[in-house]
Protein backbone atom coordinates (compact mmCIF):
# COMPACT_ATOMS: atom_id res chain seq x y z
CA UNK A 1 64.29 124.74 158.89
CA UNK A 2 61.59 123.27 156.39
CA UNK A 3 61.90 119.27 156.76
CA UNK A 4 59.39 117.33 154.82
CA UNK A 5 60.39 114.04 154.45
CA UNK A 6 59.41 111.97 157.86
CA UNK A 7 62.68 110.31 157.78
CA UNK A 8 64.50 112.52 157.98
CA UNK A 9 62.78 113.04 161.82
CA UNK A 10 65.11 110.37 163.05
CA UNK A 11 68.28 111.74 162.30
CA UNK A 12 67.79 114.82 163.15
CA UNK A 13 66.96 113.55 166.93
CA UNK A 14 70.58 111.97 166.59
CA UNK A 15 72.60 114.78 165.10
CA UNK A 16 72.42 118.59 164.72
CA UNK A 17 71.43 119.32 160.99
CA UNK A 18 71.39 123.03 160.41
CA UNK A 19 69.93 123.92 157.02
CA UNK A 20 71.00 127.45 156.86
CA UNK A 21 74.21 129.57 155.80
CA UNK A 22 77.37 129.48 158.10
CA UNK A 23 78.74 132.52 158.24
CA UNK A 24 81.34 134.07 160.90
CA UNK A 25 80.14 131.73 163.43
CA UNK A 26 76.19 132.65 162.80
CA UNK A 27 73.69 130.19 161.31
CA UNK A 28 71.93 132.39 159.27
CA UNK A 29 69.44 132.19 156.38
CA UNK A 30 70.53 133.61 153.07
CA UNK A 31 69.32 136.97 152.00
CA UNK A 32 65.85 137.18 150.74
CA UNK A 33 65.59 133.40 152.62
CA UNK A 34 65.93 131.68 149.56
CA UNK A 35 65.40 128.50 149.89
CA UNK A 36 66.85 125.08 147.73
CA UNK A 37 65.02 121.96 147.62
CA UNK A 38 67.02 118.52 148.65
CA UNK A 39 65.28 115.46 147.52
CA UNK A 40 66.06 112.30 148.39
CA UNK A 41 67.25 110.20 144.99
CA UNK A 42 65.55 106.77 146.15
CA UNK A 43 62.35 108.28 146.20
CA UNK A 44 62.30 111.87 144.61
CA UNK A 45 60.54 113.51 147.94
CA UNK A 46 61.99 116.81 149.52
CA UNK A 47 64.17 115.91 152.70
CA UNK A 48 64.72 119.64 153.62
CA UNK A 49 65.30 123.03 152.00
CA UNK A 50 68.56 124.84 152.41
CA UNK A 51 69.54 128.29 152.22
CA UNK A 52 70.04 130.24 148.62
CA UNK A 53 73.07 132.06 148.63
CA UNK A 54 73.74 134.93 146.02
CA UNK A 55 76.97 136.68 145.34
CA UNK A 56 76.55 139.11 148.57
CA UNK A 57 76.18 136.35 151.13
CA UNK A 58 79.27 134.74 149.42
CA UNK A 59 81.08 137.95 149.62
CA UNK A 60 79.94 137.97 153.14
CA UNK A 61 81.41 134.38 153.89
CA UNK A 62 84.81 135.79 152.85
CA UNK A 63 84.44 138.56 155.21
CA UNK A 64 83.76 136.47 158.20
CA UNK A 65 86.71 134.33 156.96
CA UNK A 66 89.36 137.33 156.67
CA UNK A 67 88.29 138.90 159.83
CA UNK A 68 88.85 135.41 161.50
CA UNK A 69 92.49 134.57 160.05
CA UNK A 70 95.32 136.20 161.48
CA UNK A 71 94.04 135.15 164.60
CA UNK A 72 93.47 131.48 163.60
CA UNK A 73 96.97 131.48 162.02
CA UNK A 74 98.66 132.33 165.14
CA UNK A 75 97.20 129.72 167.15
CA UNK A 76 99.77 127.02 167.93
CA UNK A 77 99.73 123.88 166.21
CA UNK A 78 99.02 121.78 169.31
CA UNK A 79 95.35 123.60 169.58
CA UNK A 80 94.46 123.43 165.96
CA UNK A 81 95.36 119.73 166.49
CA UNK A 82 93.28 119.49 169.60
CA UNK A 83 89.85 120.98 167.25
CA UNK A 84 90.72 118.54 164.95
CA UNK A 85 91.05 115.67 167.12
CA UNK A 86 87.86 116.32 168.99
CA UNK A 87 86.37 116.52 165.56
CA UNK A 88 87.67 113.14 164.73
CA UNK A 89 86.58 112.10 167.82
CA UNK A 90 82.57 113.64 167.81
CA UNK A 91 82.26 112.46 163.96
CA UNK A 92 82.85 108.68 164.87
CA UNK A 93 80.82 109.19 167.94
CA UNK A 94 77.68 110.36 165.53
CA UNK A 95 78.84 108.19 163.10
CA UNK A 96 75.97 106.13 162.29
CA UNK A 97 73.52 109.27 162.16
CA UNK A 98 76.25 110.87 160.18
CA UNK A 99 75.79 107.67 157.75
CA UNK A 100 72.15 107.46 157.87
CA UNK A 101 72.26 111.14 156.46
CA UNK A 102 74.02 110.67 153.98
CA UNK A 103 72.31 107.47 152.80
CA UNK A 104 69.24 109.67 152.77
CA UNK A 105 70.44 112.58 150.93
CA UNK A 106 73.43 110.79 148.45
CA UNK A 107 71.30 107.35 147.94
CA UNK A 108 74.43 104.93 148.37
CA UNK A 109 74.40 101.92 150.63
CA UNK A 110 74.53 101.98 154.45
CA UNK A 111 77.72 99.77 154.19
CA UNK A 112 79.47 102.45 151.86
CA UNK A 113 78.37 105.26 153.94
CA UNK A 114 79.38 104.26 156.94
CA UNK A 115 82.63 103.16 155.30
CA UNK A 116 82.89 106.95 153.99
CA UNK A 117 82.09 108.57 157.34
CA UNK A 118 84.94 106.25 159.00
CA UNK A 119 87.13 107.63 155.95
CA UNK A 120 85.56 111.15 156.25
CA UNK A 121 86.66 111.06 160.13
CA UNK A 122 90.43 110.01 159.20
CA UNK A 123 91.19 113.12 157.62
CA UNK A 124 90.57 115.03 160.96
CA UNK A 125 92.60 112.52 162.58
CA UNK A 126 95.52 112.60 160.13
CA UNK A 127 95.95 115.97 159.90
CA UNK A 128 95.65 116.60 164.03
CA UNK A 129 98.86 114.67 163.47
CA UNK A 130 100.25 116.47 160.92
CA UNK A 131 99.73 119.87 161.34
CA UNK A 132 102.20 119.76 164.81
CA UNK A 133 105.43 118.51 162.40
CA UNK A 134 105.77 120.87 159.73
CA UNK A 135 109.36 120.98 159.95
CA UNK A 136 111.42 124.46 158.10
CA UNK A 137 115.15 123.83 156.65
CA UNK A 138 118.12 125.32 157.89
CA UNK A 139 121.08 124.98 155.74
CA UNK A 140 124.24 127.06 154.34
CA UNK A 141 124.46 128.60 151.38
CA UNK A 142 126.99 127.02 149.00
CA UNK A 143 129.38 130.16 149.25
CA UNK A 144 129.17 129.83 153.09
CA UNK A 145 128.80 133.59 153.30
CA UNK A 146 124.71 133.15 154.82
CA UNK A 147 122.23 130.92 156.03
CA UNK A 148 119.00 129.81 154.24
CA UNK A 149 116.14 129.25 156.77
CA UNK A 150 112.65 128.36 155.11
CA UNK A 151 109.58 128.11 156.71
CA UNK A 152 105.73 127.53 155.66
CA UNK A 153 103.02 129.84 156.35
CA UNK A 154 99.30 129.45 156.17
CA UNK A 155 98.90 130.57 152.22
CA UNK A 156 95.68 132.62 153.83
CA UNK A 157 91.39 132.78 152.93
CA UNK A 158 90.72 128.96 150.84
CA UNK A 159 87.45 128.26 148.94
CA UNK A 160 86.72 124.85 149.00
CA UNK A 161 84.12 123.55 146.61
CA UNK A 162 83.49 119.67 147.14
CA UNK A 163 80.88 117.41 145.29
CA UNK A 164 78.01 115.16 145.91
CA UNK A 165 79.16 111.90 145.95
CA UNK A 166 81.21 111.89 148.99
CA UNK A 167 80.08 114.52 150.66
CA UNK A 168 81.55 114.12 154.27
CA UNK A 169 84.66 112.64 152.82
CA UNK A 170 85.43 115.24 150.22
CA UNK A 171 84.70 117.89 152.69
CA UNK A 172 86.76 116.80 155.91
CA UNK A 173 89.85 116.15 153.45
CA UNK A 174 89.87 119.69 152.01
CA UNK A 175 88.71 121.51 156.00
CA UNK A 176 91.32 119.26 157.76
CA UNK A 177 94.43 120.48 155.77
CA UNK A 178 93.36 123.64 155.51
CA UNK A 179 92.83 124.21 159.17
CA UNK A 180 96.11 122.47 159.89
CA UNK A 181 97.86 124.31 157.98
CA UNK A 182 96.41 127.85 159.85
CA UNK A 183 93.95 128.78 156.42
CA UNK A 184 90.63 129.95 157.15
CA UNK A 185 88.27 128.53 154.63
CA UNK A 186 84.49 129.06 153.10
CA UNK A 187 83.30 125.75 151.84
CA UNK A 188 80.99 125.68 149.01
CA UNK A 189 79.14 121.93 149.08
CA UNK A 190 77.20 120.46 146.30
CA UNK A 191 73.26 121.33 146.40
CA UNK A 192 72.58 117.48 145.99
CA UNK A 193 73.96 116.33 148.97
CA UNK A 194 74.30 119.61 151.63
CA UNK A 195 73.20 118.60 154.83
CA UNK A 196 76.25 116.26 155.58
CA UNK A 197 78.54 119.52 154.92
CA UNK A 198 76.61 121.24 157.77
CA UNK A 199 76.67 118.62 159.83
CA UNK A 200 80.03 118.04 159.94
CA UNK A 201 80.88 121.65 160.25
CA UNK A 202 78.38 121.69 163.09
CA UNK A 203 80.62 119.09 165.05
CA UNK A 204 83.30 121.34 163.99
CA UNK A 205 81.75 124.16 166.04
CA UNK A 206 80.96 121.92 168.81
CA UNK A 207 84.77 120.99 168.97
CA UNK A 208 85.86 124.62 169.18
CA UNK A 209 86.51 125.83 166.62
CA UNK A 210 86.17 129.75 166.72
CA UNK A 211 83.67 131.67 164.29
CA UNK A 212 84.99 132.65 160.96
CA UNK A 213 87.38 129.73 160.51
CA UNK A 214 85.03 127.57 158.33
CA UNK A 215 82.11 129.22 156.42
CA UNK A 216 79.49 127.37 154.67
CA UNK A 217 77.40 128.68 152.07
CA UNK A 218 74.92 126.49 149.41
CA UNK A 219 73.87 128.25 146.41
CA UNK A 220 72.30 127.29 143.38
CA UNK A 221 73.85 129.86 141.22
CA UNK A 222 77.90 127.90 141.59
CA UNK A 223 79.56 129.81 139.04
CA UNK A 224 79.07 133.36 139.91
CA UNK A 225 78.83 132.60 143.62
CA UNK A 226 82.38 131.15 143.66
CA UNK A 227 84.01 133.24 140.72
CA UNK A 228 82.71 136.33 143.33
CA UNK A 229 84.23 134.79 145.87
CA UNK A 230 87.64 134.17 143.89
CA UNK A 231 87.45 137.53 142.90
CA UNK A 232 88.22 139.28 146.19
CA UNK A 233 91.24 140.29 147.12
CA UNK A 234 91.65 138.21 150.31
CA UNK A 235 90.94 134.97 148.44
CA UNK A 236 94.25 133.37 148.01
CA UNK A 237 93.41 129.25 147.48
CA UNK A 238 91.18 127.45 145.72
CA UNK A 239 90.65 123.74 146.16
CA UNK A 240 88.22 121.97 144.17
CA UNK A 241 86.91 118.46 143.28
CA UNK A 242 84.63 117.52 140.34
CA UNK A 243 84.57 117.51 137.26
CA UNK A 244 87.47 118.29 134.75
CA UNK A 245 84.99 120.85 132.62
CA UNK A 246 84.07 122.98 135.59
CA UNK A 247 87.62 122.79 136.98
CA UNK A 248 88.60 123.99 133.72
CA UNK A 249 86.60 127.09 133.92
CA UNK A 250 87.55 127.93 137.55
CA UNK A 251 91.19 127.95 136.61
CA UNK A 252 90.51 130.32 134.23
CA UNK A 253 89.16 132.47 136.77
CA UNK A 254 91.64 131.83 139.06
CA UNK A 255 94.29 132.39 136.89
CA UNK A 256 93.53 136.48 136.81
CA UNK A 257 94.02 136.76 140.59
CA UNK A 258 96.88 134.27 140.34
CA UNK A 259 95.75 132.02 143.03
CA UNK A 260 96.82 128.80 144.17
CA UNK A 261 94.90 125.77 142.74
CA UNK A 262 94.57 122.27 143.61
CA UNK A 263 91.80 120.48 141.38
CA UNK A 264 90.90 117.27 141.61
CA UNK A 265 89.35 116.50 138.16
CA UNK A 266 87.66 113.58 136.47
CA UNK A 267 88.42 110.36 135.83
CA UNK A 268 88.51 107.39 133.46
CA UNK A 269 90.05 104.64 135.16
CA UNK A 270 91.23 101.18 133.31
CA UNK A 271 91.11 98.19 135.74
CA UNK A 272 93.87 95.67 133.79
CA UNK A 273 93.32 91.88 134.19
CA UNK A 274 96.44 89.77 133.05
CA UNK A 275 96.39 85.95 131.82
CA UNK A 276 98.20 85.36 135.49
CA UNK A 277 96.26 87.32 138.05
CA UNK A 278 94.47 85.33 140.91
CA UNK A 279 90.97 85.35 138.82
CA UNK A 280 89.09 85.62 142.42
CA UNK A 281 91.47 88.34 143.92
CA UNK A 282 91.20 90.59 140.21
CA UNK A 283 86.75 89.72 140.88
CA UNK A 284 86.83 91.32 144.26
CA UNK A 285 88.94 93.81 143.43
CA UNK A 286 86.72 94.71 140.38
CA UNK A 287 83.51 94.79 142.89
CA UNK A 288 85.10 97.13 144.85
CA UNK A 289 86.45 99.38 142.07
CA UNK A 290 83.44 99.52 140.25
CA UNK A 291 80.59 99.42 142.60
CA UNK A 292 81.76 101.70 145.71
CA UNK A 293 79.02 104.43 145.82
CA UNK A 294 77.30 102.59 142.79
CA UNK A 295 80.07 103.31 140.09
CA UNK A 296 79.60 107.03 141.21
CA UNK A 297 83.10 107.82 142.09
CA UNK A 298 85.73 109.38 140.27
CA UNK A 299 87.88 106.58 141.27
CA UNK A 300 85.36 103.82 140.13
CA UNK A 301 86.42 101.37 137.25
CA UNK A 302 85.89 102.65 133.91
CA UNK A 303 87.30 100.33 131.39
CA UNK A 304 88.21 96.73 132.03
CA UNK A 305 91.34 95.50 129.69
CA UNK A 306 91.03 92.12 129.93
CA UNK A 307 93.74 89.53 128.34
CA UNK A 308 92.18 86.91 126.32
CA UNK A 309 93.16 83.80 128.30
CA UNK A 310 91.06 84.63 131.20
CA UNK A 311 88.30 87.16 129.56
CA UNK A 312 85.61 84.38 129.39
CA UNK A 313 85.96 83.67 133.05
CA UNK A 314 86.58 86.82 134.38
CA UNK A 315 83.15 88.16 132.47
CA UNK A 316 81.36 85.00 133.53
CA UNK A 317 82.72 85.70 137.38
CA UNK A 318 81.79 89.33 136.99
CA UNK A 319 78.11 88.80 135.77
CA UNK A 320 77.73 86.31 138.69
CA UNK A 321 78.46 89.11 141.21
CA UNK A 322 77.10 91.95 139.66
CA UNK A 323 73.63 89.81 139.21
CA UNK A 324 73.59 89.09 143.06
CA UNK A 325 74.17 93.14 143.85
CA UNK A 326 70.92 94.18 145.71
CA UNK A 327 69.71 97.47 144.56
CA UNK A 328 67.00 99.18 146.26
CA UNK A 329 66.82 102.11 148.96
CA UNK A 330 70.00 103.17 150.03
CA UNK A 331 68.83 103.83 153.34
CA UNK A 332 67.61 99.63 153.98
CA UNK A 333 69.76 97.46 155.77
CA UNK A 334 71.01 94.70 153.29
CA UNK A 335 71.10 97.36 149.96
CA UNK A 336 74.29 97.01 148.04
CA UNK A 337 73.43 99.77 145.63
CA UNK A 338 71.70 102.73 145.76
CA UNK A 339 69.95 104.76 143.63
CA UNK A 340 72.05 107.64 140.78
CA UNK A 341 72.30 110.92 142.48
CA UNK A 342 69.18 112.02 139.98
CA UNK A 343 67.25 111.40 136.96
CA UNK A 344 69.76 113.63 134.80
CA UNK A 345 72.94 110.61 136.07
CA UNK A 346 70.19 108.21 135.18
CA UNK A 347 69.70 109.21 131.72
CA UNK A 348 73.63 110.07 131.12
CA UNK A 349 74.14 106.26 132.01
CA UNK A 350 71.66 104.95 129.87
CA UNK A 351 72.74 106.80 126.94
CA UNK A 352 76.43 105.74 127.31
CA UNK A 353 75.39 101.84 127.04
CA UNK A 354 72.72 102.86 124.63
CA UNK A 355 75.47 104.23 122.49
CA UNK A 356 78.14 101.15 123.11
CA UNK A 357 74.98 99.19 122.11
CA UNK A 358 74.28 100.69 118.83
CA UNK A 359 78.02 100.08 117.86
CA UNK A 360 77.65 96.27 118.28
CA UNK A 361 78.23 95.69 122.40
CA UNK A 362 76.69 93.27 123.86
CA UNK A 363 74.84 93.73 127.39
CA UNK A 364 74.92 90.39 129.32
CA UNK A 365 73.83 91.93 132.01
CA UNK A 366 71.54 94.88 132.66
CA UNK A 367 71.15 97.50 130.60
CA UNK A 368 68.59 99.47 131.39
CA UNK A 369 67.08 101.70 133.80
CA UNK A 370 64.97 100.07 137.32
CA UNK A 371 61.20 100.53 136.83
CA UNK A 372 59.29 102.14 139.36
CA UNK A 373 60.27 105.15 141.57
CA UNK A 374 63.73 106.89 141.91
CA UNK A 375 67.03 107.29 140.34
CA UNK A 376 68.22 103.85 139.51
CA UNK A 377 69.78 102.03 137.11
CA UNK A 378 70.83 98.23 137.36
CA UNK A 379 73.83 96.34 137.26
CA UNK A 380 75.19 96.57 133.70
CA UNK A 381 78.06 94.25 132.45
CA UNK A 382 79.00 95.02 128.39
CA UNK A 383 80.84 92.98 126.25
CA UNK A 384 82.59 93.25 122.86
CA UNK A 385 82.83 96.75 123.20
CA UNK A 386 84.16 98.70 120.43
CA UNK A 387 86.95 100.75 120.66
CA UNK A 388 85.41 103.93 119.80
CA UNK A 389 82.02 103.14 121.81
CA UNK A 390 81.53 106.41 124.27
CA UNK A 391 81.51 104.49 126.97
CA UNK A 392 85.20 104.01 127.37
CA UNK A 393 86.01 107.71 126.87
CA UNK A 394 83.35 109.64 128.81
CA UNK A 395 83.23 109.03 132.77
CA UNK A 396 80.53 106.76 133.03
CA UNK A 397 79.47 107.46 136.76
CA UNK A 398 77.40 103.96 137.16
CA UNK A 399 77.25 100.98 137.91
CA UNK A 400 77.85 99.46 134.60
CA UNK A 401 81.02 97.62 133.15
CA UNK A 402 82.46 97.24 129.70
CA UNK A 403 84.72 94.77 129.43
CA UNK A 404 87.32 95.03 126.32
CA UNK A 405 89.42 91.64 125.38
CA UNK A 406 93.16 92.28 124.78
CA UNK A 407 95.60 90.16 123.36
CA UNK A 408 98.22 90.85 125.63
CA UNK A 409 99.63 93.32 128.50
CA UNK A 410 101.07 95.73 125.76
CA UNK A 411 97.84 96.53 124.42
CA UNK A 412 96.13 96.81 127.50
CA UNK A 413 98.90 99.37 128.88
CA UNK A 414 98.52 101.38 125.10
CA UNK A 415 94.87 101.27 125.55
CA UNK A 416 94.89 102.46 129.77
CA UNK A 417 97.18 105.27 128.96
CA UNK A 418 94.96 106.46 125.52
CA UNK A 419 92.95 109.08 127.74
CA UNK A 420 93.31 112.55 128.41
CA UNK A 421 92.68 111.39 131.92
CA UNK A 422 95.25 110.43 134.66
CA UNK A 423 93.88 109.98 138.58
CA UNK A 424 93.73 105.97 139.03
CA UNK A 425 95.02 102.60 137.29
CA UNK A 426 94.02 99.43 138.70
CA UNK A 427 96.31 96.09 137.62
CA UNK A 428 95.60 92.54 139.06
CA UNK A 429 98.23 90.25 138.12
CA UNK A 430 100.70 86.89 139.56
CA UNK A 431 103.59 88.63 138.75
CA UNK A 432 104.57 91.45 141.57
CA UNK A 433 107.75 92.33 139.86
CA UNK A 434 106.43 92.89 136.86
CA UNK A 435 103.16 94.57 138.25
CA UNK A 436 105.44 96.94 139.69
CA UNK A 437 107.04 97.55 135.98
CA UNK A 438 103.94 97.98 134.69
CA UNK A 439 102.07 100.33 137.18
CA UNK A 440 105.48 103.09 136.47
CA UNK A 441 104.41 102.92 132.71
CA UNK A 442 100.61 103.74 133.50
CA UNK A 443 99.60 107.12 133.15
CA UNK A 444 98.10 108.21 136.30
CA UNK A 445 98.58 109.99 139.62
CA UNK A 446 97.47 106.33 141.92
CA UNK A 447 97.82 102.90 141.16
CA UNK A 448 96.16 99.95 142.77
CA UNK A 449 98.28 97.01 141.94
CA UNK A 450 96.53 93.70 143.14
CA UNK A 451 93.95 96.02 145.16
CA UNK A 452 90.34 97.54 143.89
CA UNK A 453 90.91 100.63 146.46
CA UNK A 454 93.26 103.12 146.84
CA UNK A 455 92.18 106.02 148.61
CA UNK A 456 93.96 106.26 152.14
CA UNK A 457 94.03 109.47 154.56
CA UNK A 458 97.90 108.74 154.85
CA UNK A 459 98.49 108.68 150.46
CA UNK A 460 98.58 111.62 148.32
CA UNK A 461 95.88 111.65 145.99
CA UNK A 462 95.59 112.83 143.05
CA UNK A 463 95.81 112.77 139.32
CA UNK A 464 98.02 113.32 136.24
CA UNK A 465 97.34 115.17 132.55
CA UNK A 466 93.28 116.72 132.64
CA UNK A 467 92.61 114.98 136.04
CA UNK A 468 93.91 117.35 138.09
CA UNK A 469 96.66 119.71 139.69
CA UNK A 470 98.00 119.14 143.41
CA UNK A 471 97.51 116.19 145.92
CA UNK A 472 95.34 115.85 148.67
CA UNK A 473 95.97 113.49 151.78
CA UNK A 474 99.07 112.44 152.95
CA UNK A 475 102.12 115.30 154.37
CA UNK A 476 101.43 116.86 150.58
CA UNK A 477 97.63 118.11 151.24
CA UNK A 478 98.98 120.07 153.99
CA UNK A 479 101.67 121.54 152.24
CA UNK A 480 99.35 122.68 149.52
CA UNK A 481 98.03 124.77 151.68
CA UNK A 482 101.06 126.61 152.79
CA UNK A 483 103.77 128.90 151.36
CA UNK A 484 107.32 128.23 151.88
CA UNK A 485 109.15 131.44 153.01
CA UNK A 486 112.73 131.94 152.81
CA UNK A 487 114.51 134.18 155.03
CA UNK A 488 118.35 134.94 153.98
CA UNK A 489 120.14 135.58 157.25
CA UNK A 490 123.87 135.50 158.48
CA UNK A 491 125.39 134.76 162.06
């Protein structure tokens, strides 16, 4: 392992980072030891180099996964609970290392990373739950002549492919459902943000699970490394999050082996403030929404609808707050916003309120990228934003708000549901009944009425129209990885 960056020295001494491919229970470098460079965003310094897979490592990873699944799908489901559970149980035991990682290698604030490792943890916990009451049917056919017994079986090898924004979260809700469920899996984890991945599939080892079941491979060649991997015959899942564009493509891929898919895709969330929401409640709520993980979630606030009656004071509430965010080092006690994942999210950002600029929008707050070293950008809040200003239809991916003024609920609700884009609403307002009314006419997979957060271990999440296919979470991101089999019988 090549680690550069001095501290990086202290988490290591806490926590077992491996840097190098997983592969049927081997740590292993990748062939030719290729190596990929992972900087930290806050400072642009190398933390550590990772291994390079190419297409026969990946093929490789599948190998070690086949060979290893008949005999993880016959486990019980009490033992695949019991890995699961111990993993739960070692992740919150390393949990602050675990959080200090990935403030190091993501950028975001200790509070939000230790908030995602708690979150991250859950999904091991959940699905130790779950995965011992998947219950079959037994019923009689309506001509009484059989029975219909159905039961669900592991749907076999998974590829998981997760992103760098959440990169213990996003991985632990795709392994723990598919390990539930009796699926071996190769995980695929952003080049950004790696080490968290093999850390967490480290504890995974070190709460017994047996080689093959989860591989891990990093690559910085994605799209042929997975599409070989989705290729093979023994591939039959493929679970991805990111963006809508690259999902696009891998369901095209997918689509000639006919596998089963569960995307979740971008977003381009409206956060709806009505003349007679609690003005303080609908201000938190729009903190959280927009500013988890700096604005770099696909969840985060994209477009604040904002009835006239209380637009002046909730943009005069909302530049107070944002103004008092503390932006600096993710890695510092007391940051409240990190750094963009890299310059490239930087420049994206800027050119997005550049753009809204140019077309008469008004920054009252921010604007503009931080001087000095690092990826980051500060606290934006836009007003008078035109309708047709890029900003409200490209995922922004920031921390920067544009704030439309709407004359009443109607146009706010036309305005939300004018996207291709369907994963989260947000609503603040006095009425519940009518919230309630509201949030079924919104045009999107989640909806946080009166709340800026809605992503729970226990929900199903997931999106509608270009924002995705499937749910994860909940009883449903179990069942997505199983196949129901019916068995026509007679006694």
């Amino acid at each position: 392992m090549s680690v550069l960056h001095d501290t990086m020295r202290p988490v290591l001494d806490g926590i077992d980072v491996p840097t190098d491919l997983l592969v049927g229970g081997r740590w292993r470098p990748a062939r030719g030891d290729r190596r990929i460079e992972v900087r930290d965003p806050a400072t642009g310094e190398v933390l550590a180099t990772v291994a390079d897979a190419d297409l026969d490592d990946a093929r490789a990873a599948v190998d070690a996964a086949a060979a290893a699944a008949a005999a993880w799908a016959a486990t019980s489901p009490r033992h695949r609970a019991g890995v699961l559970l111990r993993a739960f149980e070692l992740m919150t035991e390393r949990s602050e290392d675990l959080a200090r990682l990935i403030a190091l290698e993501n950028g975001k604030a200790l509070p939000d990373a230790r908030s995602e490792v708690a979150y991250a943890a859950e999904f091991f916990r959940w699905y130790a739950e779950e995965c011992v009451r998947v219950r079959g049917q037994l019923g009689v056919a309506p001509s009484g002549a059989n029975r219909l017994l159905v039961t669900y079986q592991p749907v076999g090898v998974s590829v998981l492919v997760t992103p760098w924004n959440f990169p213990a979260a996003m991985a632990t809700r795709k392994i723990a459902p598919a390990l539930a469920a009796g699926c071996t899996a190769v995980l695929k984890p952003a080049t950004e943000t790696p080490l968290t991945a093999f850390a967490v599939a480290a504890l995974l080892e070190q709460a017994g699970m047996p080689p093959g079941v989860l591989n891990v491979v990093t690559t910085s060649t994605a799209g042929p490394v997975v599409a070989a991997m989705l290729e093979d015959h023994r591939t039959r899942m493929v679970s991805f999050t990111g963006s809508t564009e690259v999902g696009r493509r891998l369901l095209r891929t997918a689509a000639d082996r006919v596998l089963k898919c569960a995307m979740e895709l971008g977003g381009n969330a409206p956060f709806l403030v009505l003349a007679d929401a609690d003005l303080d409640a609908a201000l938190d709520g729009a903190m959280v929404a927009k500013m988890r993980n700096g604005g770099q979630a696909c969840t985060a606030a994209n477009r604040f609808f904002v009835e006239d009656a209380a637009h002046d004071a909730f943009v005069e509430g909302l530049v107070a707050r944002m103004a008092a965010v503390r932006v600096g080092p993710g890695t510092e006690e007391g940051t409240q916003c990190g750094p963009l994942v890299n310059a490239g999210a930087v420049r994206k950002v800027d050119e997005l309120v550049r753009d809204a600029v140019d077309r008469g929008a008004r920054a009252v707050l921010g604007g503009h990228p931080v001087d000095g070293p690092g990826c980051f950008y500060a606290p934006t809040v836009l007003v008078d934003v035109p309708r047709d200003a890029r900003v409200l239809h490209e995922e922004i991916f920031g921390p920067v708000a544009p704030v439309v003024r709407v004359g009443d609920a109607e146009e706010a609700l036309a305005l939300a549901n004018d996207t291709d884009l369907g994963l989260v609403s947000y609503l603040y307002t006095g009425d519940l009944a009518r919230g309630l009314r509201l949030a079924e006419r919104l045009e999107s997979g989640m909806v946080g009425l009166n709340r800026g957060l809605v992503s729970d271990p226990a929900a199903p999440f997931g999106g509608t129209k270009q924002s995705g296919l499937g749910r994860e979470g909940s009883s449903e991101g179990l069942l997505e990885f199983m196949e129901a089999q019916y068995v026509a019988t007679s006694w």
